[in-house]
Protein backbone atom coordinates (compact mmCIF):
# COMPACT_ATOMS: atom_id res chain seq x y z
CA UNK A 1 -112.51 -222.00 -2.86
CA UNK A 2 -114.97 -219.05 -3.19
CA UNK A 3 -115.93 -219.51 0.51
CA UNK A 4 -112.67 -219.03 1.79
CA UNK A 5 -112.27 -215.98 -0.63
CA UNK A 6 -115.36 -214.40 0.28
CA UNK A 7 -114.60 -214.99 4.13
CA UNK A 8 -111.31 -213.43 3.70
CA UNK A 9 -112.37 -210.52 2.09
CA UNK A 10 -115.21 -210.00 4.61
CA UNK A 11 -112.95 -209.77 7.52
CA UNK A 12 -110.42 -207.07 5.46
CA UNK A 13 -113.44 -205.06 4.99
CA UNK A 14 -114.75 -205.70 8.83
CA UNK A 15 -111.32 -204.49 10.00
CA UNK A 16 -111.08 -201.37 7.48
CA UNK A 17 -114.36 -200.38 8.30
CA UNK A 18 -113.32 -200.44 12.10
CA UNK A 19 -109.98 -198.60 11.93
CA UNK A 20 -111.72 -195.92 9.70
CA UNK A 21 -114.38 -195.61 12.63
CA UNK A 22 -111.97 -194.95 15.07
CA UNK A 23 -110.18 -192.94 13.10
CA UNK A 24 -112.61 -190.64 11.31
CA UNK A 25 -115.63 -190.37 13.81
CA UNK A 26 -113.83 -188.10 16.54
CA UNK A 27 -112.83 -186.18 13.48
CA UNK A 28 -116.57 -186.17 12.64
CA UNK A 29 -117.85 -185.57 15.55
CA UNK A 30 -115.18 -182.15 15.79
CA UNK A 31 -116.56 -181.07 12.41
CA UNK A 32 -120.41 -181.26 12.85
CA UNK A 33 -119.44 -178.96 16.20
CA UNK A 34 -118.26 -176.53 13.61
CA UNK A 35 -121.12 -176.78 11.44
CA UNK A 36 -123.45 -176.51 14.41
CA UNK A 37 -121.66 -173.97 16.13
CA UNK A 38 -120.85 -175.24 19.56
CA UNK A 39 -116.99 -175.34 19.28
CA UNK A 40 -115.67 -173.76 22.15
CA UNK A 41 -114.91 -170.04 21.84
CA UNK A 42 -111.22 -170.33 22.35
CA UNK A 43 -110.62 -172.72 20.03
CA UNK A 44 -111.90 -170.59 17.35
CA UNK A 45 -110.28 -167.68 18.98
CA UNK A 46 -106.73 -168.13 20.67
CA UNK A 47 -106.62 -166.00 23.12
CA UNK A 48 -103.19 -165.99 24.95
CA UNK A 49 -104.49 -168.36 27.92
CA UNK A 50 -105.61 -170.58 25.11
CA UNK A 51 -102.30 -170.91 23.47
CA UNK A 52 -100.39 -171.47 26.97
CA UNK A 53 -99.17 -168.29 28.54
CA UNK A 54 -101.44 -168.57 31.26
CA UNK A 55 -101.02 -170.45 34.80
CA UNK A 56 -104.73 -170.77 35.48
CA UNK A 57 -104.12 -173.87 36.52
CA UNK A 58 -102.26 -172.09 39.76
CA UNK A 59 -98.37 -173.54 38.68
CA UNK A 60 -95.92 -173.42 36.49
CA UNK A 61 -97.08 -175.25 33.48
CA UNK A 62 -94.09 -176.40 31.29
CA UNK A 63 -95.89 -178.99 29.34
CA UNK A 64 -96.77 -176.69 26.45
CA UNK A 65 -94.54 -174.20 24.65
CA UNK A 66 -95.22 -170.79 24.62
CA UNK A 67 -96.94 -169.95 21.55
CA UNK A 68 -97.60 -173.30 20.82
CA UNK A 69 -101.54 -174.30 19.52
CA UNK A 70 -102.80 -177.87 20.24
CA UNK A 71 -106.38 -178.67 18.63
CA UNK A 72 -108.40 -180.07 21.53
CA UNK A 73 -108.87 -183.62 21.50
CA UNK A 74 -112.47 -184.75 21.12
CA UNK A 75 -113.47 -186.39 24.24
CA UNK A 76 -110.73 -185.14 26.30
CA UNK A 77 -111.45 -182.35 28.79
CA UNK A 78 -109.01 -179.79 27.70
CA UNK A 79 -106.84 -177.20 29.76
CA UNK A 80 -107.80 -174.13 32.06
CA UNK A 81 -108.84 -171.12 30.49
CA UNK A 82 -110.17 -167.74 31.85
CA UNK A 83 -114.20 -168.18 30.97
CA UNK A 84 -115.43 -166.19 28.08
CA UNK A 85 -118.52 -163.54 27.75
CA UNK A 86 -120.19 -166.67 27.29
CA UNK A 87 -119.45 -169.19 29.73
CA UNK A 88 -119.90 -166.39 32.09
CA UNK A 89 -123.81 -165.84 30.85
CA UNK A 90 -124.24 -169.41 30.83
CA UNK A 91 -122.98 -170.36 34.11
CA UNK A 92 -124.96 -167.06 35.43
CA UNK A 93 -128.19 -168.92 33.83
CA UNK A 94 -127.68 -171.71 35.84
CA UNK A 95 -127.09 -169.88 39.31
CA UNK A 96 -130.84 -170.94 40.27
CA UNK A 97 -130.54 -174.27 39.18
CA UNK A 98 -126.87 -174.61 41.21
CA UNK A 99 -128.57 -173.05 44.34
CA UNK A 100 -131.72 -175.80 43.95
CA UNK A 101 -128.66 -178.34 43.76
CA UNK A 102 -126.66 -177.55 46.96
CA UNK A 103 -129.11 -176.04 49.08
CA UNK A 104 -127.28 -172.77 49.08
CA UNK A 105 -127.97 -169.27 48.02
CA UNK A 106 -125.13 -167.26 47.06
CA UNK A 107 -124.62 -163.73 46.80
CA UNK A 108 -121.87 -163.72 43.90
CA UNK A 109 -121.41 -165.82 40.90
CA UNK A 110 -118.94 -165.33 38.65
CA UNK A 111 -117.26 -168.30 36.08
CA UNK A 112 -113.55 -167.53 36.66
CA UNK A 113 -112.33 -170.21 34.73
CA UNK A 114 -113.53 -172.70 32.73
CA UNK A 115 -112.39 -176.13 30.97
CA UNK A 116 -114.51 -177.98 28.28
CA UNK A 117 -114.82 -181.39 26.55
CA UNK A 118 -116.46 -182.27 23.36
CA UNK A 119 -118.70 -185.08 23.35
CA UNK A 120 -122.26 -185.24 21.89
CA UNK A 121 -122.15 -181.83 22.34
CA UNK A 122 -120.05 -179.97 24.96
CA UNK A 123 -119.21 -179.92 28.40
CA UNK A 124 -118.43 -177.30 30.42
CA UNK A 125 -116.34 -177.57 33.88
CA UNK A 126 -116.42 -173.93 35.50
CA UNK A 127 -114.80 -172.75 38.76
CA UNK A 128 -117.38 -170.49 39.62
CA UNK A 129 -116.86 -167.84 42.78
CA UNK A 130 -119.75 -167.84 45.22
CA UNK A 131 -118.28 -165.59 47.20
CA UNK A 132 -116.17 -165.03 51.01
CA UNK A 133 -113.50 -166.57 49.15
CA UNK A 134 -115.21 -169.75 48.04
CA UNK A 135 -115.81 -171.34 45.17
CA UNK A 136 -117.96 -174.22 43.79
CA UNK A 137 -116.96 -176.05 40.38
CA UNK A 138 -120.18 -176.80 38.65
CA UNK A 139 -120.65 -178.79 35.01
CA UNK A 140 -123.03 -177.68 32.24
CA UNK A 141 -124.03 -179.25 29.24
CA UNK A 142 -124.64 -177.80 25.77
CA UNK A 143 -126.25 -180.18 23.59
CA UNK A 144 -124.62 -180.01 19.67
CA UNK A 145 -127.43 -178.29 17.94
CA UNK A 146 -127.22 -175.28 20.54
CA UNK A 147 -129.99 -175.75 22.96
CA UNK A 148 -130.31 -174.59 26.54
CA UNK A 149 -127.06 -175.28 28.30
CA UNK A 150 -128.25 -177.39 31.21
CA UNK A 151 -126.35 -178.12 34.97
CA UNK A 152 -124.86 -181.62 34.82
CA UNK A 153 -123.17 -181.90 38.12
CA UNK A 154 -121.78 -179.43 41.37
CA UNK A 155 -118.82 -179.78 43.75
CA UNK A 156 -119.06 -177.20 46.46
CA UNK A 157 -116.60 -176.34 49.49
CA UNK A 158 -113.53 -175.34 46.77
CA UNK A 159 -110.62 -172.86 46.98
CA UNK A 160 -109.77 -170.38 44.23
CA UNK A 161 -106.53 -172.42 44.37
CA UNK A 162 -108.44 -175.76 43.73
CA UNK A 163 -107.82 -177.27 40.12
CA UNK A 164 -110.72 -178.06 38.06
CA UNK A 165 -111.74 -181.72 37.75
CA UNK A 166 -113.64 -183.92 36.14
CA UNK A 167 -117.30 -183.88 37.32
CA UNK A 168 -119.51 -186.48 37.45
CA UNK A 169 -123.36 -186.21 36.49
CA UNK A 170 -125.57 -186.21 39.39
């Protein structure tokens, strides 16, 4: 019967169409952040923190082999890594806005380390120290076609020893 043909070939194409979605659009998404530019420094860049000599992350991390290089995973916030020239003049741009946030005014700050996650653009998770041996961990958002990085959400009363977490938009 043509219905039943046509019905079955439908739902083959429904279901190849769906498993090529999820399969091809994080890759998609990872490649127009090339084209656009916002791929995070250290990916393009390994720098040895990057590739996992570093304990940022205050312990002994034996989940990754020295030397080894994992591609981040879109969506995923990826490991500690000492913040870049860059993160460091982007988190310093949003010092004001921070302040305006929690109330407070500090006299240092200075993006120690940093973690990001690719999305529809990038986010940024900084530990950021504030000073007197505190620090806040604040997230900042880069939309994909560059753009002014914006604040996206603030945890204050941290350590230096405090891990960096996923941050929720305020």
């Amino acid at each position: 019967c043509f219905c039943h043909l046509l019905k079955s070939f439908l739902s083959d194409t429904v279901i190849f169409l769906a498993i090529l979605a999820c399969c091809c659009m994080p890759m998609i998404a990872f490649l127009s952040h090339v084209a656009f530019g916002a791929v995070d420094h250290a990916f393009l860049h390994p720098s040895p923190t990057f590739l996992g000599h570093s304990s940022i992350n205050h312990g002994n991390s034996t989940d990754q082999m020295p030397g080894a290089h994992k591609m981040p995973t879109p969506g995923a916030m990826g490991k500690p890594h000492s913040a870049s020239p860059d993160e460091k003049t982007m988190v310093g741009q949003l010092q004001g806005a921070t302040e305006a946030a929690t109330g407070n005014h500090y006299q240092e700050f200075d993006a120690t380390s940093c973690c990001t996650q690719v999305v529809a653009g990038v986010n940024y998770f900084c530990k950021v120290d504030v000073g007197g041996g505190d620090c806040v961990h604040i997230r900042m958002f880069q939309p994909l076609a560059g753009g002014d990085v914006e604040l996206a959400g603030v945890e204050e009363n941290k350590s230096p020893k405090d891990n960096i977490t996923y941050i929720d938009e305020q």
